[in-house]
N, C-alpha and C. Protein backbone atom coordinates (compact mmCIF):
# COMPACT_ATOMS: atom_id res chain seq x y z
N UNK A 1 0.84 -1.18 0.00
CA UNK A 1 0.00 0.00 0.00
C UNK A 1 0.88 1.24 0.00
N UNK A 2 0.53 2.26 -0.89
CA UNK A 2 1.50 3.29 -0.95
C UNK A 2 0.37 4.52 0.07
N UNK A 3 1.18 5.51 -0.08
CA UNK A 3 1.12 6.32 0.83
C UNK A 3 0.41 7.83 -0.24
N UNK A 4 -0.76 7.95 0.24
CA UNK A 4 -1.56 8.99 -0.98
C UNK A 4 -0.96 10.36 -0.96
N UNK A 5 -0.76 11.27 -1.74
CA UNK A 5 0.26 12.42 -2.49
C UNK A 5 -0.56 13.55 -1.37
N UNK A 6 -0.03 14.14 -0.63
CA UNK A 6 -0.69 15.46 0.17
C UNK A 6 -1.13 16.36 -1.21
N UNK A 7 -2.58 16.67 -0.60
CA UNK A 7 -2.60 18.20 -1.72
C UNK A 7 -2.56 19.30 -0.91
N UNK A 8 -2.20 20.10 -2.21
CA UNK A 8 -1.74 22.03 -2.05
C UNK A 8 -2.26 21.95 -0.62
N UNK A 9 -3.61 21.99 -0.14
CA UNK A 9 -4.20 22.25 1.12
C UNK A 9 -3.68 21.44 2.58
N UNK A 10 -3.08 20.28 2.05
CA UNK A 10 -2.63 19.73 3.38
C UNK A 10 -1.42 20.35 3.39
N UNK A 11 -0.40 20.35 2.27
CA UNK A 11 0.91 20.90 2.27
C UNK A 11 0.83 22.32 2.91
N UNK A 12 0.11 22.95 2.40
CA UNK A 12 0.22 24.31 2.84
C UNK A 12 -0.43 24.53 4.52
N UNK A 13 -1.33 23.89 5.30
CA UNK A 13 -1.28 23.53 6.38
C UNK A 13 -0.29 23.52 7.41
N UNK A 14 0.46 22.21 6.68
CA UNK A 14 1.72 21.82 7.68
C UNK A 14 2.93 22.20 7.21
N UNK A 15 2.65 23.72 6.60
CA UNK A 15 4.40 24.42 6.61
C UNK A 15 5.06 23.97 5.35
N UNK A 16 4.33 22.72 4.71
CA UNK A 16 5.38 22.47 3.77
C UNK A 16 5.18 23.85 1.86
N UNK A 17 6.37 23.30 1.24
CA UNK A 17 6.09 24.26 0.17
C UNK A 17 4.79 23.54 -1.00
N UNK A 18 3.69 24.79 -0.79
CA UNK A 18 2.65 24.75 -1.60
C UNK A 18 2.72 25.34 -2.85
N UNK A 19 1.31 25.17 -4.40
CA UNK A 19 1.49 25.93 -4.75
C UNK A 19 0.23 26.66 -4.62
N UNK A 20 0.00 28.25 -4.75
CA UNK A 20 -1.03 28.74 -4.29
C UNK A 20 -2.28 29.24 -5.54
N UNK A 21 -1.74 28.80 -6.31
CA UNK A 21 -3.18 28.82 -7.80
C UNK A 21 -3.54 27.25 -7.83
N UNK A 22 -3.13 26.76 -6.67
CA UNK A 22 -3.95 25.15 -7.07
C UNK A 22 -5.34 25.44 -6.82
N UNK A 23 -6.40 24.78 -7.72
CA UNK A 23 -8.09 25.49 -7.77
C UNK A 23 -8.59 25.22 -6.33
N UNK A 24 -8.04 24.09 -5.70
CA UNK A 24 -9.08 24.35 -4.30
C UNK A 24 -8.27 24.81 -3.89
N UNK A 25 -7.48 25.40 -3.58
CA UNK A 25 -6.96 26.91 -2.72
C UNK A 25 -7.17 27.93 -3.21
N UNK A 26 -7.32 28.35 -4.79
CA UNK A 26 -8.36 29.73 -5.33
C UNK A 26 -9.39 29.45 -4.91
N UNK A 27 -10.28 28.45 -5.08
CA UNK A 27 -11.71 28.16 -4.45
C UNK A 27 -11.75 28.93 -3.43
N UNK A 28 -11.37 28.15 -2.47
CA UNK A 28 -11.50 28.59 -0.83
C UNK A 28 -10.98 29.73 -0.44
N UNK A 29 -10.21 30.36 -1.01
CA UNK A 29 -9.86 32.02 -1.33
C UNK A 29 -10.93 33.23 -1.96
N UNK A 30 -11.71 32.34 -2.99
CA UNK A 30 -13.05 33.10 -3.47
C UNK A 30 -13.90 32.75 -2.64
N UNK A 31 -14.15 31.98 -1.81
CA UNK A 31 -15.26 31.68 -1.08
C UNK A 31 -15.07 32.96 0.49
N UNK A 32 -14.10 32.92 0.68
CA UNK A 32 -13.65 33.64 1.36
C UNK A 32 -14.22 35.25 1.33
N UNK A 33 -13.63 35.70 -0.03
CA UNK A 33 -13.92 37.06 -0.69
C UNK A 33 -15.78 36.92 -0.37
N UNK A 34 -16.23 35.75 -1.02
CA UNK A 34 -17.69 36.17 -0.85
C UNK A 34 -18.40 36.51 0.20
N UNK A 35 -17.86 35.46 1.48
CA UNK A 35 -18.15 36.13 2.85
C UNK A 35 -17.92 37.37 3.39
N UNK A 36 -16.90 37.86 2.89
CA UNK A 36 -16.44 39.27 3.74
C UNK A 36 -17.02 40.70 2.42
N UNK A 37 -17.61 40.03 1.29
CA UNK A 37 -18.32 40.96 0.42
C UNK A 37 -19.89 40.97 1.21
N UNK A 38 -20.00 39.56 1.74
CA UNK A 38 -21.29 39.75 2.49
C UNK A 38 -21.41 39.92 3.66
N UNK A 39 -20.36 40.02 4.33
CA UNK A 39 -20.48 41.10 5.33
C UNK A 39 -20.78 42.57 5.59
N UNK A 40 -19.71 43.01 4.50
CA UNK A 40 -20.11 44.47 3.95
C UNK A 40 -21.34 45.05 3.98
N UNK A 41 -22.26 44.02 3.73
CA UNK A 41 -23.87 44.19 3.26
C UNK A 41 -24.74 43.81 4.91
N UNK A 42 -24.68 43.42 5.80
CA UNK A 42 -24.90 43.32 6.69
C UNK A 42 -24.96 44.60 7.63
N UNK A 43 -26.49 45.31 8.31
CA UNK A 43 -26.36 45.99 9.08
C UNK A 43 -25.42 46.41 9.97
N UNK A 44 -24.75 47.61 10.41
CA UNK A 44 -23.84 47.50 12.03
C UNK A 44 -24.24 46.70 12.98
N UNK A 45 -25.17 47.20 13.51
CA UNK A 45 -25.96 46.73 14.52
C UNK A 45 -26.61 45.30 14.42
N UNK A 46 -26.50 44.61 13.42
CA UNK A 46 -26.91 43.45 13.36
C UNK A 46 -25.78 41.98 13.71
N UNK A 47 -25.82 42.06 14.68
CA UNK A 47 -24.66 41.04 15.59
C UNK A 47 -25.40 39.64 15.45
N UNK A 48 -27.01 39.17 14.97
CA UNK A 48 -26.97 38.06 14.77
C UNK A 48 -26.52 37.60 13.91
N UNK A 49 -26.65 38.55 12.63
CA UNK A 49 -26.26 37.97 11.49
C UNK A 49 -24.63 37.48 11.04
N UNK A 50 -23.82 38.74 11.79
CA UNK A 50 -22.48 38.60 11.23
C UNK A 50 -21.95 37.79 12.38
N UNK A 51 -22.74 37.25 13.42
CA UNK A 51 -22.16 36.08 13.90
C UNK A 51 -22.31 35.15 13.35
N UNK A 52 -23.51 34.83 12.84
CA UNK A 52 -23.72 33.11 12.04
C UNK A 52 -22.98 33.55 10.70
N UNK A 53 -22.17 34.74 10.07
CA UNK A 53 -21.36 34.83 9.05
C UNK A 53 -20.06 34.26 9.53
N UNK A 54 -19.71 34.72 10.86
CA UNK A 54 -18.40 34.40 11.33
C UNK A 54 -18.38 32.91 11.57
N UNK A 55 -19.23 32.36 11.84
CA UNK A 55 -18.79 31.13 12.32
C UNK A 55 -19.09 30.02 11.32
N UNK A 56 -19.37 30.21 9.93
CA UNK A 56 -19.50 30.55 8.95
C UNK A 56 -17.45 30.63 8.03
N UNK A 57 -17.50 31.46 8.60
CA UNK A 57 -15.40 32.02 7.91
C UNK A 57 -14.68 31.53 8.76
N UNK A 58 -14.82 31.97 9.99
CA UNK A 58 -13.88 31.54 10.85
C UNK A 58 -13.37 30.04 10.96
N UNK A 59 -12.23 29.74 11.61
CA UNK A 59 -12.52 27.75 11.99
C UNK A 59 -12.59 27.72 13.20
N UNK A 60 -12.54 29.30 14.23
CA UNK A 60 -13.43 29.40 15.31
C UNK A 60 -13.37 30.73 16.18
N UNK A 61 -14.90 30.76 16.90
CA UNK A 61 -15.04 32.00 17.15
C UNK A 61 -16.13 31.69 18.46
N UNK A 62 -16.02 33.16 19.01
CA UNK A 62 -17.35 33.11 20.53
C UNK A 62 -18.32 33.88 19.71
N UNK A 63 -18.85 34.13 20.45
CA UNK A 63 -20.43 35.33 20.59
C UNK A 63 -19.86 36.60 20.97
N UNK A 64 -18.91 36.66 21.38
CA UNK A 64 -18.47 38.21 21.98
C UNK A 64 -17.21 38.74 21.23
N UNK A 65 -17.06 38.30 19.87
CA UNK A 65 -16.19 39.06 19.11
C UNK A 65 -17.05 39.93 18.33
N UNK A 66 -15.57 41.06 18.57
CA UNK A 66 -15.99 42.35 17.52
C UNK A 66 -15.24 42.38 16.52
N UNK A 67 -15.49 42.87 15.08
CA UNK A 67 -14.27 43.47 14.11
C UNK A 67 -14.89 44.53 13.57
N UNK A 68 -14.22 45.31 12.87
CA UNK A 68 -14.61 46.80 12.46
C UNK A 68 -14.33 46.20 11.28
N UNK A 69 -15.37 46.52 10.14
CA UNK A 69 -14.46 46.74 8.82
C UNK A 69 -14.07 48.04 8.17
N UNK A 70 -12.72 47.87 7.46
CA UNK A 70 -12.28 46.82 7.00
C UNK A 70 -12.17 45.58 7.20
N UNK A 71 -12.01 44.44 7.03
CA UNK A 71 -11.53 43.25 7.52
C UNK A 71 -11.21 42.12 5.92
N UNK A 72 -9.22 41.83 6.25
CA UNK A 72 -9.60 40.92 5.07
C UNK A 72 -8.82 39.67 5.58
N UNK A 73 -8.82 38.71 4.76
CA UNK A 73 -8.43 37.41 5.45
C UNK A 73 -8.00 37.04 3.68
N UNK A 74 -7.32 35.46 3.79
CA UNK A 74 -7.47 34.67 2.92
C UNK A 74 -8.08 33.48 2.90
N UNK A 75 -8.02 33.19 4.06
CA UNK A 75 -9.02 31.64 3.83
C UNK A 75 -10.63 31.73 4.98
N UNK A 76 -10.24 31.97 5.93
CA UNK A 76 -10.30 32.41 7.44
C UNK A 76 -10.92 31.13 8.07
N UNK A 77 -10.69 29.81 7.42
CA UNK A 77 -10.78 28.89 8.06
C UNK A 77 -9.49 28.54 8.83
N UNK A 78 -8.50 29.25 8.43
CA UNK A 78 -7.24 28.98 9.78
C UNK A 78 -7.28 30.23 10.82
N UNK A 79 -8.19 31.07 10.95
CA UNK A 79 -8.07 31.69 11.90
C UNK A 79 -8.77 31.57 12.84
N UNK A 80 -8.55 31.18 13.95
CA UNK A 80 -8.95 30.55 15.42
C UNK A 80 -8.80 32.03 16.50
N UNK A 81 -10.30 31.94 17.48
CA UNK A 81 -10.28 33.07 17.48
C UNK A 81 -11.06 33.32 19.04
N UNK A 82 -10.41 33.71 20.18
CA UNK A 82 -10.95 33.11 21.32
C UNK A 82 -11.95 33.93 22.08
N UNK A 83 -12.06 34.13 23.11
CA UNK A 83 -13.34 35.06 23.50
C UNK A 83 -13.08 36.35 23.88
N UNK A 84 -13.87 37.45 23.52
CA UNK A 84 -13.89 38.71 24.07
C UNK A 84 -12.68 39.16 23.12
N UNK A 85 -12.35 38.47 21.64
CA UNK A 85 -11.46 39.48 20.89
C UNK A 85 -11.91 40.44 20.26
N UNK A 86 -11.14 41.69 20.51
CA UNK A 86 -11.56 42.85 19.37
C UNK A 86 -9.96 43.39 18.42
N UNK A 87 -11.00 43.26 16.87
CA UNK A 87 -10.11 43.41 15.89
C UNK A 87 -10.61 44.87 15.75
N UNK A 88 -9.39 46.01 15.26
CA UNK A 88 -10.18 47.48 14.92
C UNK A 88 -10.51 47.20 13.10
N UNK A 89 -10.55 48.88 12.79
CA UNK A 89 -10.27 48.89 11.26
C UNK A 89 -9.53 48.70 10.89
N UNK A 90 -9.11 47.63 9.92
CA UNK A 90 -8.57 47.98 8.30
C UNK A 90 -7.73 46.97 8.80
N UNK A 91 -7.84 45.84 9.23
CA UNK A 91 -6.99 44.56 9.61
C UNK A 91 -6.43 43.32 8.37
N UNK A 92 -5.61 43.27 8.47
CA UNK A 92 -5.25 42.13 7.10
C UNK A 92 -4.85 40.53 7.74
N UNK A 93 -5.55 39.92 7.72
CA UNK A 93 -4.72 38.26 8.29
C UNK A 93 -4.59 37.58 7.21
N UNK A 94 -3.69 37.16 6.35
CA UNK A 94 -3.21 36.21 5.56
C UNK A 94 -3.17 34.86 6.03
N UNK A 95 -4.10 34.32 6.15
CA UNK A 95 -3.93 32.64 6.80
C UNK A 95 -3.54 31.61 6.51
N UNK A 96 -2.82 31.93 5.34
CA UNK A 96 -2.27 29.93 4.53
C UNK A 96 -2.12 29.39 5.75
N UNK A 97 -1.62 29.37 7.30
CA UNK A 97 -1.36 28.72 8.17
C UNK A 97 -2.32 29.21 9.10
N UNK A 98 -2.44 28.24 10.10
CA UNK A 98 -3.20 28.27 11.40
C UNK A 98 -2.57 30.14 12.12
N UNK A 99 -3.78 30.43 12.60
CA UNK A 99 -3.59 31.74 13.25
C UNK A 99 -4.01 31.57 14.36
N UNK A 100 -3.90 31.56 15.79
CA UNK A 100 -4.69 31.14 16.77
C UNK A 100 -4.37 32.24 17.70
N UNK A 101 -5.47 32.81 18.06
CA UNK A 101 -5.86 34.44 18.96
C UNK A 101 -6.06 33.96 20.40
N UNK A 102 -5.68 34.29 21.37
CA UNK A 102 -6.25 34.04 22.89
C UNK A 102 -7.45 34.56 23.38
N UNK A 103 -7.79 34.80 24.03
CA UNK A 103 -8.90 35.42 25.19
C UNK A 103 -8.59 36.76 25.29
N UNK A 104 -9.48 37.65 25.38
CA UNK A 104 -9.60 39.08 25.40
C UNK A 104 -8.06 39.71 24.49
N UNK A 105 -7.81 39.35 23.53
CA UNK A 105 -6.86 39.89 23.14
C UNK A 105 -7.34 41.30 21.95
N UNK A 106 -6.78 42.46 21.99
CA UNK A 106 -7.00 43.91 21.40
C UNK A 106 -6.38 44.01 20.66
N UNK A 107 -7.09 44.14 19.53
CA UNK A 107 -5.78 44.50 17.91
C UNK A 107 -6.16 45.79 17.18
N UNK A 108 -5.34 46.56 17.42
CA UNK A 108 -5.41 47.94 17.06
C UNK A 108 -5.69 48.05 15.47
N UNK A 109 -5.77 49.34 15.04
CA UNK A 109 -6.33 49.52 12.98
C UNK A 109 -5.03 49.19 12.43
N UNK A 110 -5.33 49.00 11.47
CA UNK A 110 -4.21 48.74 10.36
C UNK A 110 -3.18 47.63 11.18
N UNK A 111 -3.58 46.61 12.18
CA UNK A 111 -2.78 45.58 11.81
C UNK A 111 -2.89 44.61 10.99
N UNK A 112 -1.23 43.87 10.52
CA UNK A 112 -1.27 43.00 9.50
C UNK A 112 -0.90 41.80 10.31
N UNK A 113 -1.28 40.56 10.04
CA UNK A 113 -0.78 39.29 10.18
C UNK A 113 -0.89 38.51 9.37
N UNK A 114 0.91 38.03 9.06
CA UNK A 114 1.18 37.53 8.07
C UNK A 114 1.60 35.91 8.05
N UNK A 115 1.00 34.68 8.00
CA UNK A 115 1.61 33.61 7.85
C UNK A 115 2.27 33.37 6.53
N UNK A 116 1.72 33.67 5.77
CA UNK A 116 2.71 32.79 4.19
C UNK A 116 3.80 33.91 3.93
N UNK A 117 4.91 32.93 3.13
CA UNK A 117 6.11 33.76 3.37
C UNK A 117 6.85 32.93 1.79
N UNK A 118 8.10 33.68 1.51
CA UNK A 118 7.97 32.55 0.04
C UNK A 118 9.66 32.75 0.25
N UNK A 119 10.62 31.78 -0.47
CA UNK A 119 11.73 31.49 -0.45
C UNK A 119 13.41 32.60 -1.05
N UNK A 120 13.91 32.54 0.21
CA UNK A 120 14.94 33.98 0.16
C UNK A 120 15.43 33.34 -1.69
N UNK A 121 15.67 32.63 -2.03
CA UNK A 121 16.24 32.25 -3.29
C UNK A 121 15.44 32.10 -4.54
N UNK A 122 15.99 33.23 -5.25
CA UNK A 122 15.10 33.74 -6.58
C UNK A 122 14.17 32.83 -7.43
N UNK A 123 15.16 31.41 -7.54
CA UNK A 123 14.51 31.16 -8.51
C UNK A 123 13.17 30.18 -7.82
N UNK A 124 13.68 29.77 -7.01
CA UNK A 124 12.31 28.68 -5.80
C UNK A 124 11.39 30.41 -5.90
N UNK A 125 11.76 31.60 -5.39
CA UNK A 125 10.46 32.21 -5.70
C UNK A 125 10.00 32.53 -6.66
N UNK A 126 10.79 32.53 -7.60
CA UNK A 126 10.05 33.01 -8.75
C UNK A 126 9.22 31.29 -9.67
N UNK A 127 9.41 30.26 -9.24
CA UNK A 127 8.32 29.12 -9.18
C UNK A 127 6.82 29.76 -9.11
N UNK A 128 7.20 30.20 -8.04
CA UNK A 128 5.53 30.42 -7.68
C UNK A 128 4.85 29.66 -6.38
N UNK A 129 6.00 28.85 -6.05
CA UNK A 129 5.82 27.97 -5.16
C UNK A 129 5.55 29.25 -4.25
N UNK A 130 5.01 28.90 -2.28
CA UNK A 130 5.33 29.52 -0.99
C UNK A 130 4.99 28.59 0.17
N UNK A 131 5.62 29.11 0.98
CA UNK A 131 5.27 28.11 2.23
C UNK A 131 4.66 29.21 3.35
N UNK A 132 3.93 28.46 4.47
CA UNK A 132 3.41 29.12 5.54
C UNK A 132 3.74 28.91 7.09
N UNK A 133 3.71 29.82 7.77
CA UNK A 133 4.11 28.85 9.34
C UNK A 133 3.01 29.84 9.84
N UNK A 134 2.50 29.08 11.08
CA UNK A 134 1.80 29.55 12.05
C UNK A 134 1.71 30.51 13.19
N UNK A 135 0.80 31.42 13.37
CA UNK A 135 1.13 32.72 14.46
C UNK A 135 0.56 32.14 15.43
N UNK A 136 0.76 32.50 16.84
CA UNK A 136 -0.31 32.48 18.06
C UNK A 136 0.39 33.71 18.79
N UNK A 137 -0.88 34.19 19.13
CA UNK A 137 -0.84 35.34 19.90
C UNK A 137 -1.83 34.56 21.23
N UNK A 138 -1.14 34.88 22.20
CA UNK A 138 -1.36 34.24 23.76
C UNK A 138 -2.50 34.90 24.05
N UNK A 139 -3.31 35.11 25.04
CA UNK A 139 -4.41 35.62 25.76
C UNK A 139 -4.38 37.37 26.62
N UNK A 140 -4.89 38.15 26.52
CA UNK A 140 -4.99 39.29 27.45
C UNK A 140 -3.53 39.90 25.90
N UNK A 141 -3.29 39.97 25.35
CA UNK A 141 -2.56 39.93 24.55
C UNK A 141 -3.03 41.91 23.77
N UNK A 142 -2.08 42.47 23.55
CA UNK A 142 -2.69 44.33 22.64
C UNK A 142 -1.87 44.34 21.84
N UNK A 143 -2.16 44.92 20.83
CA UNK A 143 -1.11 44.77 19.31
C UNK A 143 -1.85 46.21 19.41
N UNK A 144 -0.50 46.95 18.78
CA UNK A 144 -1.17 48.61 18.80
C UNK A 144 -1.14 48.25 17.11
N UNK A 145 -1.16 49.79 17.08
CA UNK A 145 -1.71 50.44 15.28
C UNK A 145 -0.96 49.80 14.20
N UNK A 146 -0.90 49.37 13.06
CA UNK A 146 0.25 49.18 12.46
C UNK A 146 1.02 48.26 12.44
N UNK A 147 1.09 47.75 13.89
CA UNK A 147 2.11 46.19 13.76
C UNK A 147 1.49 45.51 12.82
N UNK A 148 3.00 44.58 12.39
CA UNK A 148 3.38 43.59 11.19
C UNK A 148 3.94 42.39 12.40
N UNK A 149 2.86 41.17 12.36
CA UNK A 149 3.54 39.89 12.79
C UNK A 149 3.74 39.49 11.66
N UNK A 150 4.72 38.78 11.70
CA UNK A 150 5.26 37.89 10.65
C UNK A 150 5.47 36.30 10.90
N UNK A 151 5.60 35.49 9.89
CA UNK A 151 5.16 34.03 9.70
C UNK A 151 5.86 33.53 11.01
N UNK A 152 5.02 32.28 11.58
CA UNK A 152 5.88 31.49 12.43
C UNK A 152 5.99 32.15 14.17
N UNK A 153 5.53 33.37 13.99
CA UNK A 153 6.02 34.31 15.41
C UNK A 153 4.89 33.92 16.61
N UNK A 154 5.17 33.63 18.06
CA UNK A 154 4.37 33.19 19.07
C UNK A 154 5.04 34.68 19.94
N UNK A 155 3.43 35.32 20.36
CA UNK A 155 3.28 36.50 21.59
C UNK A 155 2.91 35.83 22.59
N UNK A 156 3.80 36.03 23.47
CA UNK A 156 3.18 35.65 24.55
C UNK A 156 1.59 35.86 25.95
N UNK A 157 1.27 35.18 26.37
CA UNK A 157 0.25 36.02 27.34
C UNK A 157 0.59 37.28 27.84
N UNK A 158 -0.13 38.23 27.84
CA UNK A 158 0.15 39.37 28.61
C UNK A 158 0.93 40.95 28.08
N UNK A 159 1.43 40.06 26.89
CA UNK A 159 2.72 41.45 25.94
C UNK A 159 2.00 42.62 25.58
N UNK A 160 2.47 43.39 25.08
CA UNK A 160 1.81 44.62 24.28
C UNK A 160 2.97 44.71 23.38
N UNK A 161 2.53 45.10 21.87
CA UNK A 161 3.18 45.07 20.75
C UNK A 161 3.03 46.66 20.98
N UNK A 162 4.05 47.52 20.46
CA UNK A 162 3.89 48.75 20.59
C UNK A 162 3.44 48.94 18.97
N UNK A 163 3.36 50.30 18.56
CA UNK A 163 2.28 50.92 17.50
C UNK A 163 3.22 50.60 16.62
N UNK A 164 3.40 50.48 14.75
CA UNK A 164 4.55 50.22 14.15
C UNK A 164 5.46 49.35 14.24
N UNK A 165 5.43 48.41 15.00
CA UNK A 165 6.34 47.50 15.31
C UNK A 165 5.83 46.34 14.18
N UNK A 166 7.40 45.58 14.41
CA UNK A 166 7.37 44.44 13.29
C UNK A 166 7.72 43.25 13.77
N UNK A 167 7.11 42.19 13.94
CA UNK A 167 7.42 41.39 15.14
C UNK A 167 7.87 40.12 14.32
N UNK A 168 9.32 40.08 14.59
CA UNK A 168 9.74 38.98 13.04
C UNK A 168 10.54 37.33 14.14
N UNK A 169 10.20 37.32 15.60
CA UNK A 169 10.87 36.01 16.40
C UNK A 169 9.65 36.65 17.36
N UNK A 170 9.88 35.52 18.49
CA UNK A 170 8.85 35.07 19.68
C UNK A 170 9.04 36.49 20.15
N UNK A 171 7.99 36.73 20.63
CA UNK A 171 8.06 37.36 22.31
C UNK A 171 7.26 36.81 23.58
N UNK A 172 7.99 36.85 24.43
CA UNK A 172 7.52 36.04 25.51
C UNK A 172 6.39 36.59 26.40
N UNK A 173 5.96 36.06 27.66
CA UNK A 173 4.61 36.89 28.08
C UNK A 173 5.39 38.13 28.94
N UNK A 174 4.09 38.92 29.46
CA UNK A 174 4.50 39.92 30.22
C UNK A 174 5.58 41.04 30.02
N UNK A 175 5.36 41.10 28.37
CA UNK A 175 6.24 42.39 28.14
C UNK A 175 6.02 42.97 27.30
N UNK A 176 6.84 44.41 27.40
CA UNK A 176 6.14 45.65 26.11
C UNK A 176 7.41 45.31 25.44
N UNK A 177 7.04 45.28 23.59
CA UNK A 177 7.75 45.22 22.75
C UNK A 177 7.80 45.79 21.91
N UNK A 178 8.66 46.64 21.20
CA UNK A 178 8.35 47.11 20.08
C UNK A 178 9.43 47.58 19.08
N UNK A 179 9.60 48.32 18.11
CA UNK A 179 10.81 48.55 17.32
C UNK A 179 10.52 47.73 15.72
N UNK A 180 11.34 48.13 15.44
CA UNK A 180 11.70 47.54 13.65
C UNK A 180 13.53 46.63 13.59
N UNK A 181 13.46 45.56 13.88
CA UNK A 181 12.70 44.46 14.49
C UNK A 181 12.41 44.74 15.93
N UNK A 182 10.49 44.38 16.36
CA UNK A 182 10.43 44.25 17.67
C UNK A 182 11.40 43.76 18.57
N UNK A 183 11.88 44.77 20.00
CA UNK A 183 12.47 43.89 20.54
C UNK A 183 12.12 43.92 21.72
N UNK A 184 12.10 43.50 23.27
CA UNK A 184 11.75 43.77 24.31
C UNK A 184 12.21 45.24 24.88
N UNK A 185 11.23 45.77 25.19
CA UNK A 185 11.41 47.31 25.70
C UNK A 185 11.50 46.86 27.32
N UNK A 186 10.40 45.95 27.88
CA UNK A 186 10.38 46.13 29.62
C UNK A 186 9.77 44.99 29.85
N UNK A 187 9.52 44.75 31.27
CA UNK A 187 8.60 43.41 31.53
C UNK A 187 7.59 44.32 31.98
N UNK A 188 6.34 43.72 32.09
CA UNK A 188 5.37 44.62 32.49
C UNK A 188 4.94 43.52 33.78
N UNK A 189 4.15 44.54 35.06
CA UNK A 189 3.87 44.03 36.28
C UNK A 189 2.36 44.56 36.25
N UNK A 190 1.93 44.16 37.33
CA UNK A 190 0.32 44.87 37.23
C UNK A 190 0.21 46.29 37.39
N UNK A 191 1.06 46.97 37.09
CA UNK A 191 0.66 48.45 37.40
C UNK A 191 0.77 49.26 36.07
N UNK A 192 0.05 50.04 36.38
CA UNK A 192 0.00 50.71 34.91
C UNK A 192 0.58 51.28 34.12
């Protein structure tokens, strides 16, 4: 018995190199677009609806998330998404990989999160090929204005990403970070 060929969608899952015009990954990329075109169309004030939309896009979500739109995604079945999160305006999550959000975590406008990432060597990128790694951002977790996570990066419980920052390795819990590359500014304690 041989061993059946991963497709684009499992490869690109588990980190390995995908390619990203394979049709069920445009599929599920247009299916995508159609949800968040029909969101657009959805009252403000109508929180039943764009919850049974979210849970719906998401591959998971509570009752007590907010997002402002803008809002764009690529698949948003890898984005996992825990309770009491609020996304602001004009947010970008690129999901070829698992994205997984904590508990009450605050994401300021114009952040980006980026899993897919494509190969430092010209000609593997210019294939067309890319690969993805996975974000988690820990719980109680604030990303100010502007931050850029990038592929593969784990925040710890408790951090604050400062405004503009680019967060390209781990940061651990309980600290303010920030810079181009983020780096630890302080540990933070309960005081304000």
């Amino acid at each position: 018995m041989t061993a059946s060929t991963p497709t684009e969608l499992e490869k690109m899952i588990s980190g390995k190199d995908y390619n990203p015009t394979d049709p069920e990954l445009s599929r599920k990329r247009w299916q995508a677009r159609e949800m968040l075109n029909e969101w657009k169309g959805i009252p403000y004030q109508d929180w039943t609806e764009k919850r049974k939309l979210w849970q719906r896009l998401f591959g998971h979500t509570s009752n007590d998330l907010t997002i402002e739109l803008p809002f764009l995604c690529d698949y948003g079945f890898n984005i996992h998404l825990g309770k009491k999160v609020f996304i602001n305006f004009d947010c970008i999550f690129l999901d070829s990989a698992p994205i997984h959000i904590g508990d009450r975590v605050m994401i300021a406008p114009s952040v980006k999160i980026f899993t897919a990432s494509h190969s430092l060597n010209h000609r593997q990128r210019n294939s067309g090929v890319e690969f993805a790694n996975p974000i988690s951002i820990g719980s109680d977790v604030w990303i100010g204005g502007g931050a850029i996570i990038n592929p593969g990066v784990t925040i710890g419980d408790r951090s604050v990403i400062g405004s503009g920052s680019v967060v390209t390795r781990h940061i651990p819990a309980d600290v303010l970070a920030a810079g181009n590359p983020a780096r630890v500014i302080k540990t933070l304690n309960d005081s304000r």
